[in-house]
Protein backbone atom coordinates (compact mmCIF):
# COMPACT_ATOMS: atom_id res chain seq x y z
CA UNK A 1 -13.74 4.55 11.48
CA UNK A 2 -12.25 1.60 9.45
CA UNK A 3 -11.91 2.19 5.83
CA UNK A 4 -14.19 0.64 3.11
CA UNK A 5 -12.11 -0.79 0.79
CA UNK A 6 -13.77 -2.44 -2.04
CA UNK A 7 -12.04 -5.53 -3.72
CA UNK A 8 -12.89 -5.16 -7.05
CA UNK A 9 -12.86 -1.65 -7.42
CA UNK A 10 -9.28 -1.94 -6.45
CA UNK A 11 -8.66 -4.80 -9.12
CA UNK A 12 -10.26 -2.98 -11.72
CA UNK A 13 -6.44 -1.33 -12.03
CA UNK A 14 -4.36 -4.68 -10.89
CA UNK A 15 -1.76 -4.67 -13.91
CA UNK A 16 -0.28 -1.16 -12.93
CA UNK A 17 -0.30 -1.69 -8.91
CA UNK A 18 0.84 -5.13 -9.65
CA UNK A 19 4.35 -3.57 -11.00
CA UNK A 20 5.99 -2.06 -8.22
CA UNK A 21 5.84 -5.37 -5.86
CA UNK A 22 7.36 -7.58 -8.58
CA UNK A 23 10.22 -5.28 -8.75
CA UNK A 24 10.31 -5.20 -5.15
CA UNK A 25 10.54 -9.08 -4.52
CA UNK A 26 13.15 -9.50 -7.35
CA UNK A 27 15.36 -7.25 -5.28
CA UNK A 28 14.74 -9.43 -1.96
CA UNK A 29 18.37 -10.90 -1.54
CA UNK A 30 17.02 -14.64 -0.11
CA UNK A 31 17.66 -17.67 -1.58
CA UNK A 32 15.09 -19.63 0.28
CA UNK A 33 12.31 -19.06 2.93
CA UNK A 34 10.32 -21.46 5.27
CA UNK A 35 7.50 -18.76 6.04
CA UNK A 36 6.89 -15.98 4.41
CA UNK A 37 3.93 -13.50 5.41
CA UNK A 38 2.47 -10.98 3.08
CA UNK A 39 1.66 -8.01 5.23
CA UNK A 40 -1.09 -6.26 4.06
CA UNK A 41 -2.24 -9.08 1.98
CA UNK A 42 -5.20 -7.16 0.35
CA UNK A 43 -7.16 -9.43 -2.17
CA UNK A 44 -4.56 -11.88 -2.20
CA UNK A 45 -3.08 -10.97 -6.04
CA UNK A 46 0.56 -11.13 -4.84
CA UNK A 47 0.20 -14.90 -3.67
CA UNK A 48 0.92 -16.75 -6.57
CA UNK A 49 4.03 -14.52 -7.15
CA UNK A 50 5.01 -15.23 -3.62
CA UNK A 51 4.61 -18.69 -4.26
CA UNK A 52 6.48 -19.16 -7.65
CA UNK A 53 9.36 -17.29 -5.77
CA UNK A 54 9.57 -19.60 -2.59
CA UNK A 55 7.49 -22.92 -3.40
CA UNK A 56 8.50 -24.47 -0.36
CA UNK A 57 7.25 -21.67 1.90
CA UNK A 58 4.41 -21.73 4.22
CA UNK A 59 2.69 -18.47 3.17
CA UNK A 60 0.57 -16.29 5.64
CA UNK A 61 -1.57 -13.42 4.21
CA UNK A 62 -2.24 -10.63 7.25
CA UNK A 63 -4.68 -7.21 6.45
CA UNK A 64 -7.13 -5.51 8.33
CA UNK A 65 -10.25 -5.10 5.91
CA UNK A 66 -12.50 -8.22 5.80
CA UNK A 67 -13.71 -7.70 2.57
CA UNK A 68 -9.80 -8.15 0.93
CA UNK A 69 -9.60 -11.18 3.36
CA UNK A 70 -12.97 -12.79 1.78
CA UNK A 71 -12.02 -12.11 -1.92
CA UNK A 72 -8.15 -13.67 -0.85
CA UNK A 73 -10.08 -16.73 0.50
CA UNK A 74 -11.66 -17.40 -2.18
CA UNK A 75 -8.82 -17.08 -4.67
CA UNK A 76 -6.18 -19.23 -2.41
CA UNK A 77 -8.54 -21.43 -0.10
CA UNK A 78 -5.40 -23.19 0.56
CA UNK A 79 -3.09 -20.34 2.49
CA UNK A 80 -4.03 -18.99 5.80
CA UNK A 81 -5.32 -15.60 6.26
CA UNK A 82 -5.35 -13.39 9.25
CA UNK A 83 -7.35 -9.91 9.95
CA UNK A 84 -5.58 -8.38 12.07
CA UNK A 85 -3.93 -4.44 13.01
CA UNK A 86 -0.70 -4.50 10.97
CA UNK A 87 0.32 -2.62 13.78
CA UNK A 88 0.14 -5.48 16.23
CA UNK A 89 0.20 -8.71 14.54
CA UNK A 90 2.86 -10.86 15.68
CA UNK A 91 3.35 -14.79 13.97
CA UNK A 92 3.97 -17.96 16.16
CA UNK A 93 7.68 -17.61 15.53
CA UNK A 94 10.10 -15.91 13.71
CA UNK A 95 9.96 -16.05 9.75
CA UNK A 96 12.39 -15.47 6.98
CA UNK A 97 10.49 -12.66 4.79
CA UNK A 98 8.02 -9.87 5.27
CA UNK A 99 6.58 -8.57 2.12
CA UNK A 100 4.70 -5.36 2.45
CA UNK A 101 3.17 -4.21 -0.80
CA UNK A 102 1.60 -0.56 -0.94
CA UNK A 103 0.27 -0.90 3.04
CA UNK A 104 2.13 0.61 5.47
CA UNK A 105 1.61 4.32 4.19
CA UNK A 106 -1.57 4.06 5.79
CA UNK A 107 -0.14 3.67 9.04
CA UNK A 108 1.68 6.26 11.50
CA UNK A 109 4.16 5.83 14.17
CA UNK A 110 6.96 4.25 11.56
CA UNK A 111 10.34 4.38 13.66
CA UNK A 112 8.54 1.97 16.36
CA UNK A 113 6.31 0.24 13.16
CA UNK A 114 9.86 -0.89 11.54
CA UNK A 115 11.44 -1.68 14.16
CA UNK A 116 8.71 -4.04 15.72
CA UNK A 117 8.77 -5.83 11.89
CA UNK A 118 12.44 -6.10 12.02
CA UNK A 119 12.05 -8.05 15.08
CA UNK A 120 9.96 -10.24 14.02
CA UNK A 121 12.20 -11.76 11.30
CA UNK A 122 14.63 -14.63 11.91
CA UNK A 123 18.29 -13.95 11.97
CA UNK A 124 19.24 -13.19 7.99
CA UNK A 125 15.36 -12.47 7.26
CA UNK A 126 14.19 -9.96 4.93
CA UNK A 127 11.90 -7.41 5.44
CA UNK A 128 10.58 -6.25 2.33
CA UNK A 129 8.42 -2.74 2.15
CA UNK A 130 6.92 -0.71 -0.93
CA UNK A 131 5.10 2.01 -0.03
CA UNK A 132 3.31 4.36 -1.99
CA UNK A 133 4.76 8.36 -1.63
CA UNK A 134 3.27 10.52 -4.04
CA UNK A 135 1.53 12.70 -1.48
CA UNK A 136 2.98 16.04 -3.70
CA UNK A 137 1.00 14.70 -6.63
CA UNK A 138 -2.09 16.62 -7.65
CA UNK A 139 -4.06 13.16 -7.32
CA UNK A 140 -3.30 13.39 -3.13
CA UNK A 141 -2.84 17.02 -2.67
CA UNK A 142 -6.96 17.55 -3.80
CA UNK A 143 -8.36 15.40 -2.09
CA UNK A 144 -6.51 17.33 1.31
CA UNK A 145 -7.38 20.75 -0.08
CA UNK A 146 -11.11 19.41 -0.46
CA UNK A 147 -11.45 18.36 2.87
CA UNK A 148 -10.14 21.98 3.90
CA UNK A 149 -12.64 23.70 1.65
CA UNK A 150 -15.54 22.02 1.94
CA UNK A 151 -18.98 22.09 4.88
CA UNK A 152 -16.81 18.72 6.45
CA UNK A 153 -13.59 20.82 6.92
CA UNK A 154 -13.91 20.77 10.50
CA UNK A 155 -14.91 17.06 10.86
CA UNK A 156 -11.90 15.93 8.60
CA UNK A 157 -9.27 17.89 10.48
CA UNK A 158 -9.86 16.21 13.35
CA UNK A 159 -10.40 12.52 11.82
CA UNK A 160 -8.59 13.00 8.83
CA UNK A 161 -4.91 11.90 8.29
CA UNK A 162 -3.74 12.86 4.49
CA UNK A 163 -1.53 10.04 3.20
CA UNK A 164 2.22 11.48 4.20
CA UNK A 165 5.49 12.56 1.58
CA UNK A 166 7.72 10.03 2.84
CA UNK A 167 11.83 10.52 2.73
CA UNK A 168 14.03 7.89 2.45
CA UNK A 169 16.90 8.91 5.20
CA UNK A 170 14.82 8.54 8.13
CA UNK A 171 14.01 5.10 7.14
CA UNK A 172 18.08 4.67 6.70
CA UNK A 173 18.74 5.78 10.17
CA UNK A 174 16.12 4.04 11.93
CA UNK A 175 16.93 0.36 9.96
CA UNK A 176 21.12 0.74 10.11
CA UNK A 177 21.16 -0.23 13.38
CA UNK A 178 19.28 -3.29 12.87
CA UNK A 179 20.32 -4.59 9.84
CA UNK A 180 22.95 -6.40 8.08
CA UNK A 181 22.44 -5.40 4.46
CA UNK A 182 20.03 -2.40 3.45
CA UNK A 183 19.06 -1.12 0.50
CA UNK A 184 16.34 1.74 -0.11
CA UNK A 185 15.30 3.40 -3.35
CA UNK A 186 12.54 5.32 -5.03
CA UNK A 187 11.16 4.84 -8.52
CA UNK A 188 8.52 7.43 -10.47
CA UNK A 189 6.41 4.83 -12.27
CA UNK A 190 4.41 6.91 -15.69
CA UNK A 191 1.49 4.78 -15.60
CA UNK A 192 -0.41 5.69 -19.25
CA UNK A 193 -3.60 4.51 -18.01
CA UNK A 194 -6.67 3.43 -20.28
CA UNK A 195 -10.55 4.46 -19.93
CA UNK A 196 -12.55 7.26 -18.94
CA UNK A 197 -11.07 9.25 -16.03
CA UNK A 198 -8.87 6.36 -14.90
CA UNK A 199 -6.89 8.54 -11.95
CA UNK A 200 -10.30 9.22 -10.58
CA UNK A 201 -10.97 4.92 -10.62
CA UNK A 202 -7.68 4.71 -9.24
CA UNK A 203 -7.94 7.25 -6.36
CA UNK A 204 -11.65 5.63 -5.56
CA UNK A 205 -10.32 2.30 -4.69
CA UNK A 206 -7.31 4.12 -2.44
CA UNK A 207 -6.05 7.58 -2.04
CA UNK A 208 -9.92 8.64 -1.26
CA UNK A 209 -11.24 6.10 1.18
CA UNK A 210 -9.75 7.63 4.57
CA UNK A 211 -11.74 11.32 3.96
CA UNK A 212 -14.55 9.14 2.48
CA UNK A 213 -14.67 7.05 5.42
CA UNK A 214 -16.00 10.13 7.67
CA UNK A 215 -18.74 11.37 5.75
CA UNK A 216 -22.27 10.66 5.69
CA UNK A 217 -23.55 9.27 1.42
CA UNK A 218 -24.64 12.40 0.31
CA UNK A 219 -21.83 14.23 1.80
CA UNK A 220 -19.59 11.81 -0.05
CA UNK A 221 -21.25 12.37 -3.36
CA UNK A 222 -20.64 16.15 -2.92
CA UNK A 223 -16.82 15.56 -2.30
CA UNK A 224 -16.58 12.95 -4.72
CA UNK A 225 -18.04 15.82 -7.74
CA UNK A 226 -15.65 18.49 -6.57
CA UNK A 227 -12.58 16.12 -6.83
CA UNK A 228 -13.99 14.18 -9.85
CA UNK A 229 -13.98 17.94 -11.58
CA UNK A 230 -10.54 18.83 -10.19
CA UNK A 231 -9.18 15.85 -11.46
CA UNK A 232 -10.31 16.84 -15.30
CA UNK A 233 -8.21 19.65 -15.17
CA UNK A 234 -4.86 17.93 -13.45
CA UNK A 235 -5.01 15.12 -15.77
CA UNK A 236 -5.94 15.51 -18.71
CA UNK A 237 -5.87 12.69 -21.62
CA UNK A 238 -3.17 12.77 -24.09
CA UNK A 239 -4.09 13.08 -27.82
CA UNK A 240 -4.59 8.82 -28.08
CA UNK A 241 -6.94 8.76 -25.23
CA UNK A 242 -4.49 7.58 -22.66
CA UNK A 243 -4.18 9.53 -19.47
CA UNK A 244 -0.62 9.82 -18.15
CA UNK A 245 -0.21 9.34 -14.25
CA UNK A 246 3.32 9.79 -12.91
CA UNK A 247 3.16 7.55 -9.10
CA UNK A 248 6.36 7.77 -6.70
CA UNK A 249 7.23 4.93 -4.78
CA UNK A 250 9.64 4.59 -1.72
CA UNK A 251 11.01 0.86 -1.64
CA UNK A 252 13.22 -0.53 1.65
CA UNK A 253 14.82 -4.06 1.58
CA UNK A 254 16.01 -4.50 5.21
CA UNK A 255 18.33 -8.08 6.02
CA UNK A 256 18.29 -8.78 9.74
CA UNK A 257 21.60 -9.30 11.39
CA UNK A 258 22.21 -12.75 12.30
């Protein structure tokens, strides 16, 4: 079953998810680009950064939920956007960057995923991949020991793939071969987030949709108290009404060989 994801629920939280890919395409090592696709596109919010980086670049915007696709489209009528399987999209010809921006964790099968990208960039390309790994925190780890506990437990363990801890030397081995320059890092962002139960808003627009995606509304509304409650006690507001939310992220910058 596809998951729901809801444009402006994920906005709502923009500034802090907006971080990690602007550090992520100052450290792509590429002067210039005639095409650059943004993998996993989403609502389209990294565009204009793309654009200010490479203004000569044709830009293509790829993701798999139609709703991103429509809110993109209406923010930058004039770049092309395809929905496609990230999986399986291929361009017309090679290009000179891939940006990937807090997507591909959602997707399994990585040593053939990286390697298909990597082949898909010109001689010199980049590939450029943020992903989002804090599947130890107490945000992830609920929502998989809800789906355990609860009347769906059986449902969800067939249909239900927890978002994974990712390590950084697999990535190494499988990109070495393929690449001329490589560079991979993580980076613990403290995001002091503002409003009422903000890690709950911010896990309703992501970390929650795949179990969500399986049950039935008021099943849903049942999982979505037992977390919401869970939550209180993992993250609790400081003293100035801030809530503190530590998010790892794994970050790759692959150069083809030419």
């Amino acid at each position: 079953m596809p998951i729901d994801w809801d444009p402006e629920r994920y906005l709502a939280l923009a500034a802090p998810r907006l971080r990690p890919a602007l550090d992520l395409l100052a450290r792509v090592p590429l002067p210039e680009a005639r095409t650059v696709v943004d993998l996993g596109c989403g609502p389209g919010n990294l565009v204009r950064h793309l654009r200010l980086r490479y203004p000569q670049a044709r830009i293509i915007g790829v993701d798999a939920s139609p709703d991103m696709l429509a809110r993109a489209r209406t923010a930058h009528p004039e770049i092309a956007f395809f929905e496609a399987d990230l999986r399986r999209w291929e361009p017309d010809a090679q290009v000179d960057l891939i940006f990937s921006n807090a997507a591909l964790q959602w997707l399994d099968d990585h040593q053939e995923l990286f390697s298909r990208l990597m082949s898909l960039l010109r001689p010199g390309g980049v590939l450029a991949v943020q992903m989002g790994n804090n599947g130890g925190a107490a945000s992830h780890r609920l929502v998989g020991e809800i789906a355990a506990a609860g009347p769906w437990s059986e449902r969800l363990r067939e249909r239900y793939r927890p978002l994974p801890e990712l390590a950084a030397a697999p990535y190494y081995r499988w990109l070495a071969p393929l690449a001329e320059n490589l560079d991979i890092w993580e980076t613990e962002y403290l995001h002091a987030l503002e409003g009422e139960e903000p890690v709950f808003a911010w896990a309703r627009s992501s970390t929650l949709l795949p179990a969500l995606a399986h049950l039935d509304e008021a099943e849903a509304a049942q999982f979505l108290l037992r977390y919401r409650e869970a939550l209180r006690h993992a993250y609790p507001p400081e003293a100035a009404g801030r809530t503190l939310f530590p998010f790892r992220r794994l970050f790759i910058v692959a150069t083809a060989k030419g």
